[in-house]
N, C-alpha and C. Protein backbone atom coordinates (compact mmCIF):
# COMPACT_ATOMS: atom_id res chain seq x y z
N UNK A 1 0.47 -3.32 -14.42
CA UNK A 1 -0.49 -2.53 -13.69
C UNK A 1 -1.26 -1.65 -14.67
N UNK A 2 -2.69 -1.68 -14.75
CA UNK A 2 -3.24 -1.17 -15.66
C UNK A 2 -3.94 0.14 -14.98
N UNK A 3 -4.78 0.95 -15.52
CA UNK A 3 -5.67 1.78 -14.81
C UNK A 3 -4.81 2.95 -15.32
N UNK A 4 -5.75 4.04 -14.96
CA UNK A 4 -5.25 5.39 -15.93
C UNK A 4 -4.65 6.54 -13.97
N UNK A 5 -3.32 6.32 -13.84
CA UNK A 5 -2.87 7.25 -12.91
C UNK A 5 -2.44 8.31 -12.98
N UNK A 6 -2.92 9.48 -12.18
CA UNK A 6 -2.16 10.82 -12.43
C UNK A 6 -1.11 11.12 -12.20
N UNK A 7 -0.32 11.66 -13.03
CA UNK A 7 0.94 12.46 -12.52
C UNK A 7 1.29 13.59 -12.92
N UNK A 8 0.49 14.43 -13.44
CA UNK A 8 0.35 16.00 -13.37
C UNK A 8 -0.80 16.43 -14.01
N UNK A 9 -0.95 17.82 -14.22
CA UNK A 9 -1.60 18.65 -14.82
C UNK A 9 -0.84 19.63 -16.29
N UNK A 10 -1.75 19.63 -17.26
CA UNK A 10 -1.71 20.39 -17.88
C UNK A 10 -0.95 22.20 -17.33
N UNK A 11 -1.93 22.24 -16.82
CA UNK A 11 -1.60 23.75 -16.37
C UNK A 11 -0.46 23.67 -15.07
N UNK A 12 0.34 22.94 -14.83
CA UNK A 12 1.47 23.12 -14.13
C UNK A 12 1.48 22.52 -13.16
N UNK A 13 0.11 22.38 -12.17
CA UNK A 13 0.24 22.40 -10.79
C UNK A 13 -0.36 20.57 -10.64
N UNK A 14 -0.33 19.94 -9.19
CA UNK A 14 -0.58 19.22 -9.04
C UNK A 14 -1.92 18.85 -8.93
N UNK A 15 -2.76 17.77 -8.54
CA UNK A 15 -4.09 17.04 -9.29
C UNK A 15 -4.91 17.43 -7.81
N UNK A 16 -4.19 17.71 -7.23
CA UNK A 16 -4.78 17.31 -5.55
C UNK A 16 -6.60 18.64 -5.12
N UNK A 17 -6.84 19.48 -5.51
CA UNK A 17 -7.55 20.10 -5.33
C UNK A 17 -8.23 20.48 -6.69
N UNK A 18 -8.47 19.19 -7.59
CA UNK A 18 -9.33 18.92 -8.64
C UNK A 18 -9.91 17.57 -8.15
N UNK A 19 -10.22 17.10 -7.19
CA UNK A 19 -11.11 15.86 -6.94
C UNK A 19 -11.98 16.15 -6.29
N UNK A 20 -13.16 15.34 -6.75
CA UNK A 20 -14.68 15.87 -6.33
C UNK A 20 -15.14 14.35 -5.60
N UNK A 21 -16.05 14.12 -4.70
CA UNK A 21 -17.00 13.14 -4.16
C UNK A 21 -17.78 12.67 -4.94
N UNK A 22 -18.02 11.24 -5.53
CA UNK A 22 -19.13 11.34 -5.83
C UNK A 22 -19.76 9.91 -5.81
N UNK A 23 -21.20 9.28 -5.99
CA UNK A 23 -21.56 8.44 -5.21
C UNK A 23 -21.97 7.23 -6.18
N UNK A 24 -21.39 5.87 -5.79
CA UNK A 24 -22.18 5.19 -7.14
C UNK A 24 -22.81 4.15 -6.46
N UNK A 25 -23.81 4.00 -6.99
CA UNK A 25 -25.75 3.31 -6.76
C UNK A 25 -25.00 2.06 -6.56
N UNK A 26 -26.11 1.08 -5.97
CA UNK A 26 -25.86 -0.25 -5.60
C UNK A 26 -26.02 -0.97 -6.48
N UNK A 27 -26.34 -0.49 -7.84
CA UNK A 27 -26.77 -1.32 -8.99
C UNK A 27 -26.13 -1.48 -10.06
N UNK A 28 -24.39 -1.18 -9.53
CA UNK A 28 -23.86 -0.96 -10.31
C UNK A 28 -23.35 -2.02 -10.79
N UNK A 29 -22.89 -2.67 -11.86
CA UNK A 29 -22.33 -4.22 -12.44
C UNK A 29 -21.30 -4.52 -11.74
N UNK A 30 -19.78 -3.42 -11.81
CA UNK A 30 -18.64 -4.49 -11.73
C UNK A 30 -17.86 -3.68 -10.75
N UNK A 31 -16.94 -4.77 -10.37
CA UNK A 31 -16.27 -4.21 -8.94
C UNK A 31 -15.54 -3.13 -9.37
N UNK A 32 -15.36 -1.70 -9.06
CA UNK A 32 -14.83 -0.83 -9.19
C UNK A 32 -13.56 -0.13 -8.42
N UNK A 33 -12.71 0.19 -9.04
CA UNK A 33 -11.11 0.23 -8.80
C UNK A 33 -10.44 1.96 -8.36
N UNK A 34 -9.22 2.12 -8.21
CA UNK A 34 -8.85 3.10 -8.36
C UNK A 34 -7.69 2.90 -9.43
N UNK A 35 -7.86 4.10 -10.27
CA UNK A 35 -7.63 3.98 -11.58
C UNK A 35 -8.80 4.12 -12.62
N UNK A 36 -9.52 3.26 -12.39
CA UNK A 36 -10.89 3.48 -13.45
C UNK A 36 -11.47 4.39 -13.44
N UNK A 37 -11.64 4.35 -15.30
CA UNK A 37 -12.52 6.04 -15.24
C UNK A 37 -13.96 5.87 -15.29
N UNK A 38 -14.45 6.84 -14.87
CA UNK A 38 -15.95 7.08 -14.90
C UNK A 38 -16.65 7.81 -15.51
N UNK A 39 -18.07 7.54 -15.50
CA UNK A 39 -18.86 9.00 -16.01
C UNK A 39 -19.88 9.06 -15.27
N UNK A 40 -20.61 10.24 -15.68
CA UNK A 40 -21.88 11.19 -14.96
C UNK A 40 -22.92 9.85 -15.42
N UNK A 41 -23.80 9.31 -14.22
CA UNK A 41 -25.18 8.65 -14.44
C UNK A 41 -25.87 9.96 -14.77
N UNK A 42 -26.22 11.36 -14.34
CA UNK A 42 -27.15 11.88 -14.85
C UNK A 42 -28.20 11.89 -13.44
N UNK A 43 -27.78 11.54 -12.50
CA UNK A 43 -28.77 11.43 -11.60
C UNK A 43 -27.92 11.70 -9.90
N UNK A 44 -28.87 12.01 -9.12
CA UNK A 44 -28.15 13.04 -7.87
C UNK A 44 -29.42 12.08 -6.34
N UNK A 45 -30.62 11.52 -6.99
CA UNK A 45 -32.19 11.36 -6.14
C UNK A 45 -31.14 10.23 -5.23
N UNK A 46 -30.47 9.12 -5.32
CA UNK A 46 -30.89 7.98 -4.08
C UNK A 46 -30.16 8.32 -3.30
N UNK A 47 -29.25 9.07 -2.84
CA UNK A 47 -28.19 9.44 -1.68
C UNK A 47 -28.05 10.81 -0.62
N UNK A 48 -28.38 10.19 0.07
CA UNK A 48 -28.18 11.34 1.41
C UNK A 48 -27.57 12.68 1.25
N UNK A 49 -26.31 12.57 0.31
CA UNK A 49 -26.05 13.76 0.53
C UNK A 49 -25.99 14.50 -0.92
N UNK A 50 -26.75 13.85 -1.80
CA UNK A 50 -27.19 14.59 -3.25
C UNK A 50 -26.02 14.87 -4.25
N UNK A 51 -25.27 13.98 -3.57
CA UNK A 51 -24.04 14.02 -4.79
C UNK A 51 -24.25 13.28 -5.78
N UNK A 52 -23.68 13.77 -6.99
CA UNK A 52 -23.92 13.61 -8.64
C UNK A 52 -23.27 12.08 -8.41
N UNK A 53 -24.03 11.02 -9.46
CA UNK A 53 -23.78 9.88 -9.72
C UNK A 53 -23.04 9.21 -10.56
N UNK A 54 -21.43 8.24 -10.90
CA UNK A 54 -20.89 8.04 -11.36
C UNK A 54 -21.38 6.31 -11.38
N UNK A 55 -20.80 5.97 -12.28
CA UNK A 55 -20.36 4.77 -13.01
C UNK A 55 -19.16 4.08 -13.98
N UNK A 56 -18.89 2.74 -14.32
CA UNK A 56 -17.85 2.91 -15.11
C UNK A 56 -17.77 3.36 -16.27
N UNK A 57 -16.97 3.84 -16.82
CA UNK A 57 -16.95 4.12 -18.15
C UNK A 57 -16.90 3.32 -19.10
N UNK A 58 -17.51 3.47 -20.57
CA UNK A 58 -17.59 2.94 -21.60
C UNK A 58 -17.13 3.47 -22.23
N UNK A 59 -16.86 2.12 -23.77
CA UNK A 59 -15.95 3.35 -25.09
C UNK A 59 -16.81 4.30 -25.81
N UNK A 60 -16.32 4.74 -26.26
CA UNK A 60 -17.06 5.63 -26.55
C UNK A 60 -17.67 6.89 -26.38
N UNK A 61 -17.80 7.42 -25.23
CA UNK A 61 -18.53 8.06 -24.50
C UNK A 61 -17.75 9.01 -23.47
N UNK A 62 -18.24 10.55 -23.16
CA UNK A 62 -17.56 11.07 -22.51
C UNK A 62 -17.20 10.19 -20.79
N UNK A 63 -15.83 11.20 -20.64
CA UNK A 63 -15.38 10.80 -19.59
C UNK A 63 -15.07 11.71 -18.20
N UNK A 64 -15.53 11.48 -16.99
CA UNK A 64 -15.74 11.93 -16.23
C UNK A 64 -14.43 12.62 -15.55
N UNK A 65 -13.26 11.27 -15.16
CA UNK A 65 -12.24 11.42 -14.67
C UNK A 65 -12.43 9.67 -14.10
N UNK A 66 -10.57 10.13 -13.57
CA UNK A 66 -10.19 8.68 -12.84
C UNK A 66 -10.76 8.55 -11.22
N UNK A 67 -10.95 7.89 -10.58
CA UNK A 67 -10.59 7.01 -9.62
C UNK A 67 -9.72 7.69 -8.78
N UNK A 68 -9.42 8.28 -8.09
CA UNK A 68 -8.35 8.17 -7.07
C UNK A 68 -8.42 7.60 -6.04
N UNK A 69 -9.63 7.68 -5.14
CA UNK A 69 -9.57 6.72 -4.16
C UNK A 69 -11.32 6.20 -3.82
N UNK A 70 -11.34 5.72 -2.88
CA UNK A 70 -12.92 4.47 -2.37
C UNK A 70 -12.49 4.90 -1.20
N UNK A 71 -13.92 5.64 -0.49
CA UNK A 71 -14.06 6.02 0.51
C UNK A 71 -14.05 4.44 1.64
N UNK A 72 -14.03 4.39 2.17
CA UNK A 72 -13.96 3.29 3.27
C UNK A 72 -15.37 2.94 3.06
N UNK A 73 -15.61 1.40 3.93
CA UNK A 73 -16.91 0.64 4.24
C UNK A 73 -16.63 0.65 5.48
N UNK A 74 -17.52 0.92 6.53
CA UNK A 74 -17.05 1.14 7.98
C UNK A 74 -18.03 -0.23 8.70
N UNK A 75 -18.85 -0.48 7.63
CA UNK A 75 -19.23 -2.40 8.17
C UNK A 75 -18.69 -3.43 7.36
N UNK A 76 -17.60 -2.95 7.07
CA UNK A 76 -17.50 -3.73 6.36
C UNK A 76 -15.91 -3.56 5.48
N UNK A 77 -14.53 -3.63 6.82
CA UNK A 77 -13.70 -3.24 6.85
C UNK A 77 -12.52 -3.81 5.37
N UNK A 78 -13.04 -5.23 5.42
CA UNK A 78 -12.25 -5.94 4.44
C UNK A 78 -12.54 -5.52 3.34
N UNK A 79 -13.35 -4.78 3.24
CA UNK A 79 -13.51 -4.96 1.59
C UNK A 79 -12.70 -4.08 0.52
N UNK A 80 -12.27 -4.32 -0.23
CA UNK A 80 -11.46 -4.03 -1.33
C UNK A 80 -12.24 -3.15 -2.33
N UNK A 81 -11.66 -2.43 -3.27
CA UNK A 81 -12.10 -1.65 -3.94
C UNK A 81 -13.65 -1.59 -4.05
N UNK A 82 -14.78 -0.73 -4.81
CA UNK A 82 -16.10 -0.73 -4.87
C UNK A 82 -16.67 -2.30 -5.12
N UNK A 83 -17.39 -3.31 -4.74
CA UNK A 83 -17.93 -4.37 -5.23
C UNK A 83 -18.99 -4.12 -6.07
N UNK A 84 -19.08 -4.95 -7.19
CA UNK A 84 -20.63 -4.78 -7.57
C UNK A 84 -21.81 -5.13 -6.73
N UNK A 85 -22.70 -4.31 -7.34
CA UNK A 85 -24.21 -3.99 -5.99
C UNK A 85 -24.02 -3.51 -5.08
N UNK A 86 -22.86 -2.80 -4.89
CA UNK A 86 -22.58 -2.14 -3.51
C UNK A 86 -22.39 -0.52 -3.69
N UNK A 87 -23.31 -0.09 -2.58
CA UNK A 87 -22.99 1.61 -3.18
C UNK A 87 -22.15 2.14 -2.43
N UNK A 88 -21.56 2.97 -2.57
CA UNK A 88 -20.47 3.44 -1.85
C UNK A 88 -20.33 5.15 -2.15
N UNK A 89 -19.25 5.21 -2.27
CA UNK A 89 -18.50 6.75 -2.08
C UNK A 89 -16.91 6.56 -3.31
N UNK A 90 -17.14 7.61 -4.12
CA UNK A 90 -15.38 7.71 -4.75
C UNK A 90 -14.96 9.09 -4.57
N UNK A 91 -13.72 8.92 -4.68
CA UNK A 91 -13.13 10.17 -5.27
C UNK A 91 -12.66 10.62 -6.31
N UNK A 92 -13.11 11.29 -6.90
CA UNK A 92 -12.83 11.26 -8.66
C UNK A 92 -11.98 12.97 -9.08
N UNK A 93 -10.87 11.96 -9.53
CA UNK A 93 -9.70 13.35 -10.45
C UNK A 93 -10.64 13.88 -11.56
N UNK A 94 -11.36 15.16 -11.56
CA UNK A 94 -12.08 16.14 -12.61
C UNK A 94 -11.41 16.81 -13.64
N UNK A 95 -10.18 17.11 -13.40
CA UNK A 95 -9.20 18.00 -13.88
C UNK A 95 -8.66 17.78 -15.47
N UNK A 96 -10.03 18.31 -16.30
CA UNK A 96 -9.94 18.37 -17.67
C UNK A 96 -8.78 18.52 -18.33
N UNK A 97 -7.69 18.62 -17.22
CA UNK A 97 -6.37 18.99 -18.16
C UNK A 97 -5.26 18.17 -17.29
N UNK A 98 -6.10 16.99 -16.85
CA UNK A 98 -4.75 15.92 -16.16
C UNK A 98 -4.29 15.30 -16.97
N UNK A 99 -3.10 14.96 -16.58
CA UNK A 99 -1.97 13.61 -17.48
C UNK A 99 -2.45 12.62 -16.73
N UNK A 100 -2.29 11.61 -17.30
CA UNK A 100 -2.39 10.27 -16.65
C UNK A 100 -1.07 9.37 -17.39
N UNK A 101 -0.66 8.28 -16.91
CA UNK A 101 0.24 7.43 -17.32
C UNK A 101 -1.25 6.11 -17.24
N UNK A 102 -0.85 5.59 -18.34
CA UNK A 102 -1.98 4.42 -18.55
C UNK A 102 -1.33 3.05 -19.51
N UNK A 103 -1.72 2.21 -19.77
CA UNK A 103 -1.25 0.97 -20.38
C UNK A 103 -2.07 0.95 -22.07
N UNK A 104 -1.10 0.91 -22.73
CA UNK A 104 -1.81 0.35 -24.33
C UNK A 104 -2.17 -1.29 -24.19
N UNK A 105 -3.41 -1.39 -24.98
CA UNK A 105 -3.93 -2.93 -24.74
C UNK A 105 -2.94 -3.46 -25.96
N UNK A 106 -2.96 -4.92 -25.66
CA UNK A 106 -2.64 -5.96 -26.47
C UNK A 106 -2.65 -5.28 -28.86
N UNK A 107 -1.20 -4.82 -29.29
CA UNK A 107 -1.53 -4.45 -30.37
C UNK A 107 -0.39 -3.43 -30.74
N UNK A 108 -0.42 -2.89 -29.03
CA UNK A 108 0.69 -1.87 -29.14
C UNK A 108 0.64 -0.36 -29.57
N UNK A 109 1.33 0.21 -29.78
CA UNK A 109 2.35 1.45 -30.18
C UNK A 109 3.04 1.95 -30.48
N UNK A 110 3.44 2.87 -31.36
CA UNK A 110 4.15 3.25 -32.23
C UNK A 110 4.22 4.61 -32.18
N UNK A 111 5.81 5.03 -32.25
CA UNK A 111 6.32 6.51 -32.09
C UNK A 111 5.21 7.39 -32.20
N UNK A 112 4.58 7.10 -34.04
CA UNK A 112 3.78 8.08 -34.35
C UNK A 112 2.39 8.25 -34.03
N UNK A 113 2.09 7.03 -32.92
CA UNK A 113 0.92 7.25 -32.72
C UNK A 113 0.92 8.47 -31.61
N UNK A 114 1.76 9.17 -31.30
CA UNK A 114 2.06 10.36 -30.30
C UNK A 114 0.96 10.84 -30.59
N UNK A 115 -0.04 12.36 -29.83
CA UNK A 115 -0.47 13.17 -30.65
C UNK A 115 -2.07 12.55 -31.26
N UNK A 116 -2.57 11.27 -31.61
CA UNK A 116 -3.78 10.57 -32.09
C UNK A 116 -4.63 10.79 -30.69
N UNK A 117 -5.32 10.10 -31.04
CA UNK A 117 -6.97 9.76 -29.96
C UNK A 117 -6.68 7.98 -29.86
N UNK A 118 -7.46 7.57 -28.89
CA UNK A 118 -7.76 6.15 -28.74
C UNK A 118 -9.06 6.01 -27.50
N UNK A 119 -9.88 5.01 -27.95
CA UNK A 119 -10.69 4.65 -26.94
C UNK A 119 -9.72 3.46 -25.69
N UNK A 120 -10.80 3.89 -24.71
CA UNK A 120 -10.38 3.12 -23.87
C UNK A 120 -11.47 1.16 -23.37
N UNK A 121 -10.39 0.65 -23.27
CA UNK A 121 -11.08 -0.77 -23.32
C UNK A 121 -11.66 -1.22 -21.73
N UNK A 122 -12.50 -1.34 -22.10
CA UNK A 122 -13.19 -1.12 -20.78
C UNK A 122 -13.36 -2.78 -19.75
N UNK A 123 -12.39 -3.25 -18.68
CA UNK A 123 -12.93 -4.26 -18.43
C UNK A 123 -12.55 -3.97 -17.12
N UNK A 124 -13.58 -4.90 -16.49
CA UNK A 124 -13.77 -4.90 -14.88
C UNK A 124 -13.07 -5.08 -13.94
N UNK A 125 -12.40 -4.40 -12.95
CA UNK A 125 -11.30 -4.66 -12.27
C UNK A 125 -10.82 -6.13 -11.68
N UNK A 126 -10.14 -6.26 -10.88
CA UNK A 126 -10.04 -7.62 -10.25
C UNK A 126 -9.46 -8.04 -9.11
N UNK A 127 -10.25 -8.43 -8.04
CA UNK A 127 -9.43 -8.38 -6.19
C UNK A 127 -8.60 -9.77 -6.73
N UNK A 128 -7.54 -9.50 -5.93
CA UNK A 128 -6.82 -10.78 -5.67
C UNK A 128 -5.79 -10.93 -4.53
N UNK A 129 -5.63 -11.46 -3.63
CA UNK A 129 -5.19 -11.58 -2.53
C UNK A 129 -5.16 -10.32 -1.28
N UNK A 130 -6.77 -9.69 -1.42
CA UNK A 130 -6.92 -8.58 -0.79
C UNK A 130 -6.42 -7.17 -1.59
N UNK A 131 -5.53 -7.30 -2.37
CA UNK A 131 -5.64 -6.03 -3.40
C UNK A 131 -6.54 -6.39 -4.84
N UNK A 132 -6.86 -4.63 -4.81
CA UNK A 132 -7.93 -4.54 -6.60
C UNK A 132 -7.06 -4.13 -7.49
N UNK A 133 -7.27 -3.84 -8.26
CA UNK A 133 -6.56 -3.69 -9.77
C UNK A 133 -7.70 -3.50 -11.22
N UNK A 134 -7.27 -1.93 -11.43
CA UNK A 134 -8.35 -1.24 -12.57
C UNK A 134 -7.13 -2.43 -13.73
N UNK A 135 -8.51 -2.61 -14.44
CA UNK A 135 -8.03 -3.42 -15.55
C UNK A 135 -8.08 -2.68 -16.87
N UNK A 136 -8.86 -0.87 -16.89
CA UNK A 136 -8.92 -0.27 -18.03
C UNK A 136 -7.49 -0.17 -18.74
N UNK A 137 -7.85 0.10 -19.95
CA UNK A 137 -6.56 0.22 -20.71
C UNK A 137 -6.79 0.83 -21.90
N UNK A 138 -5.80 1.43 -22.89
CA UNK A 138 -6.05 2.40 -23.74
C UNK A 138 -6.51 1.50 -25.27
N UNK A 139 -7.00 1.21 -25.96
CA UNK A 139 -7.13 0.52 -27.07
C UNK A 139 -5.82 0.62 -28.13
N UNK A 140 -5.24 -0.15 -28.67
CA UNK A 140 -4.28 -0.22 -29.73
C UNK A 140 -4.66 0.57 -31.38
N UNK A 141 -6.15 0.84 -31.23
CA UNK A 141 -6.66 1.66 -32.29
C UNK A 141 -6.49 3.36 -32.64
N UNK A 142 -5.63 3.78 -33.02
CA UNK A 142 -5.27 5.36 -32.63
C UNK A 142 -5.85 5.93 -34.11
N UNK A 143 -6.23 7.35 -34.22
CA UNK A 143 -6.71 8.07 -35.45
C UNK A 143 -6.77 9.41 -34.61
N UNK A 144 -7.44 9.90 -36.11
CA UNK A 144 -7.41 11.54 -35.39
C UNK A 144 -9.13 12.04 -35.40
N UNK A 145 -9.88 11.19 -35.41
CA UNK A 145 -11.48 11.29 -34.75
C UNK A 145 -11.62 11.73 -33.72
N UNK A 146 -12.79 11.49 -33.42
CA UNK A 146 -12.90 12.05 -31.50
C UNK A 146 -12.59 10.43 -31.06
N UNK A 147 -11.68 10.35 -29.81
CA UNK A 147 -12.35 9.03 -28.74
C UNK A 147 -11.67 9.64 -27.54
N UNK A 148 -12.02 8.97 -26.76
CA UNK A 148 -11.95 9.37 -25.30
C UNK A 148 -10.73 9.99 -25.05
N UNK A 149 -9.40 9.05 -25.48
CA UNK A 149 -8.18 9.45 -24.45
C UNK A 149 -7.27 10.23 -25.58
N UNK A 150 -6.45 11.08 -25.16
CA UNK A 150 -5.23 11.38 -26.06
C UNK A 150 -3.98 11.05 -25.89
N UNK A 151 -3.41 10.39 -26.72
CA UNK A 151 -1.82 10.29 -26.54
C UNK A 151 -0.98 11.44 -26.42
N UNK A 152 -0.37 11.30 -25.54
CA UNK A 152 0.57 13.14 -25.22
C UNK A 152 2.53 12.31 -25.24
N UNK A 153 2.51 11.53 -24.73
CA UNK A 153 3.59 10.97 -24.73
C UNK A 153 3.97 9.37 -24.59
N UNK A 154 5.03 9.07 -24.62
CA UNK A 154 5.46 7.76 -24.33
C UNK A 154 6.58 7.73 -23.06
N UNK A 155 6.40 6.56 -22.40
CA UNK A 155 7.03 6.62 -20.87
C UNK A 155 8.22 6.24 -21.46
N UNK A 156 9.83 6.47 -21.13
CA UNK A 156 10.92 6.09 -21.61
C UNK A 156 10.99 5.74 -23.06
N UNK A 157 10.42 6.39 -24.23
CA UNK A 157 10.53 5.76 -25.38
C UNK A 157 9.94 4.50 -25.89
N UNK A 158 9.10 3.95 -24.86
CA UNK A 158 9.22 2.37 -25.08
C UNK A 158 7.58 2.39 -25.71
N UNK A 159 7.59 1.24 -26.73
CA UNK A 159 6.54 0.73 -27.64
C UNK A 159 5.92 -0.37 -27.54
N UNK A 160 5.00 -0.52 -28.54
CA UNK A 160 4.63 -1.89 -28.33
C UNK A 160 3.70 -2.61 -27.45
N UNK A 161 3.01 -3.63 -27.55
CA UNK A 161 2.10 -4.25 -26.44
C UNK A 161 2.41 -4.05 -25.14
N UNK A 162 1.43 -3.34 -24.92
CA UNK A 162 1.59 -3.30 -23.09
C UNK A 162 2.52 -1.93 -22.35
N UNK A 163 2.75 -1.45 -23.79
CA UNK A 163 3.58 0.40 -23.20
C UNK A 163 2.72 1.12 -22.61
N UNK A 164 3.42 1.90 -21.40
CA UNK A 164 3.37 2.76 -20.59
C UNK A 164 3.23 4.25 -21.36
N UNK A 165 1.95 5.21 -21.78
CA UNK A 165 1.66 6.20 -22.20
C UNK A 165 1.92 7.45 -21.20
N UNK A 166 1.81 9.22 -21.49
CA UNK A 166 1.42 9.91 -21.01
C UNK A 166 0.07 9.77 -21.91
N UNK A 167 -1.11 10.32 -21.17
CA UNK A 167 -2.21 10.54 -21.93
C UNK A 167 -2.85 11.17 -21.09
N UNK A 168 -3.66 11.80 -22.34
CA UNK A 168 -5.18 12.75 -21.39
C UNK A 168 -6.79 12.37 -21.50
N UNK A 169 -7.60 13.09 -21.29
CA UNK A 169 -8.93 12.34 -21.27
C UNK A 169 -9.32 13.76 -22.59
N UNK A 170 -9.69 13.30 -23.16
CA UNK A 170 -9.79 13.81 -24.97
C UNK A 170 -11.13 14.48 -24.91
N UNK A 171 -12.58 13.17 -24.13
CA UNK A 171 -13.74 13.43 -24.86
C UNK A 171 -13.92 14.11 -23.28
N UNK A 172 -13.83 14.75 -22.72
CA UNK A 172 -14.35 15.14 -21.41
C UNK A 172 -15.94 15.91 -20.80
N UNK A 173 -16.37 15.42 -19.86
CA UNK A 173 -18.02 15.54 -19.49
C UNK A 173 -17.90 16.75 -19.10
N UNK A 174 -16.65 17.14 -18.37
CA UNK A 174 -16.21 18.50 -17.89
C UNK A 174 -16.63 19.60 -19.06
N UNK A 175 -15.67 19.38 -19.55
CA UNK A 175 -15.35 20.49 -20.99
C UNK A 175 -16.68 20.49 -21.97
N UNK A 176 -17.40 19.21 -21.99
CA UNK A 176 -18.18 19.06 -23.16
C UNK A 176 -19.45 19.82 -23.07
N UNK A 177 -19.97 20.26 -24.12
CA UNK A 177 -21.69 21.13 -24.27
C UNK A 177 -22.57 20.05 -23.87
N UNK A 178 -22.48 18.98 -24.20
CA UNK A 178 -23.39 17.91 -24.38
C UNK A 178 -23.67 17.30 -22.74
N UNK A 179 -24.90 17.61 -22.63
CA UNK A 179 -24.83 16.64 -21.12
C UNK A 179 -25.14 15.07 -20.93
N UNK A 180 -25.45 14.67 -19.82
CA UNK A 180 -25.53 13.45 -19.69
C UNK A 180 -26.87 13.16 -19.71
């Protein structure tokens, strides 16, 4: 199971009254998940109720927050996580100082990569038998540069391709001077 999930905060308390609304355009490429992180489009004009515009995230580049949930399609009951070209509604974890538990891509991990930076690998979720599934994942590339995510811990000790991280969001849109 890939995708970046919360399970606490920095500052003690739980994630639940750090999630914001926010709306992504019909023009968006790829089917979108819970779990996947996002960022600020920079734009508020095509939607009724003038909420700030998200998209998926890329490497590189600040990060908005995760995914927590996809507001419903009310014509359109079956549908599974965000589709591409479809605009919708998310709910997005803001909370510049969340943990997430997330997956290292294919390459692995190592004790000492505790503590480094890593980008995150960005690929498009995937429905399959009526459930979606965020396919993001942390890159196997760790240093002490800027990239998006931070390593804070390891889940049970365990290493290697496909380990279970604590991590945080490093380059954040929240925290950052720089806008979108």
């Amino acid at each position: 199971m890939a995708g970046f999930r919360p399970v606490q905060s920095l500052t003690g308390g739980d994630y639940t009254s750090k999630v914001q609304t926010f709306y992504v355009k019909s023009t968006h490429s790829t089917l979108l998940a819970v779990g996947d992180l996002v960022v600020e489009t920079g734009t508020a004009a095509n939607n009724p109720e003038g909420y700030s515009e998200v998209d998926a995230a890329s490497a590189g580049g600040l990060i908005l927050g995760a995914i927590v949930a996809i507001d419903p399609n009310f014509s359109n009951l079956e549908q599974v996580g965000l589709p591409a070209s479809t605009a919708g509604y998310v709910k997005v974890l803001t909370d510049p100082y969340a943990l997430y538990v997330a997956n290292v891509a294919a390459g692995g991990i190592v004790a000492t990569d505790v503590g480094l930076n890593a980008d995150v690998t960005v690929t498009a979720a995937t429905a399959t038998g009526g459930l979606v599934n965020s396919n993001m994942v942390i890159t196997s590339s760790f240093g002490t540069g800027t990239a998006g995510i931070r390593i804070v811990g390891l889940i049970d000790g365990a290493v290697g391709a496909s380990a279970a991280v604590v991590c945080r969001i490093n380059e954040s849109s929240i925290t950052s001077t720089t806008g979108v």
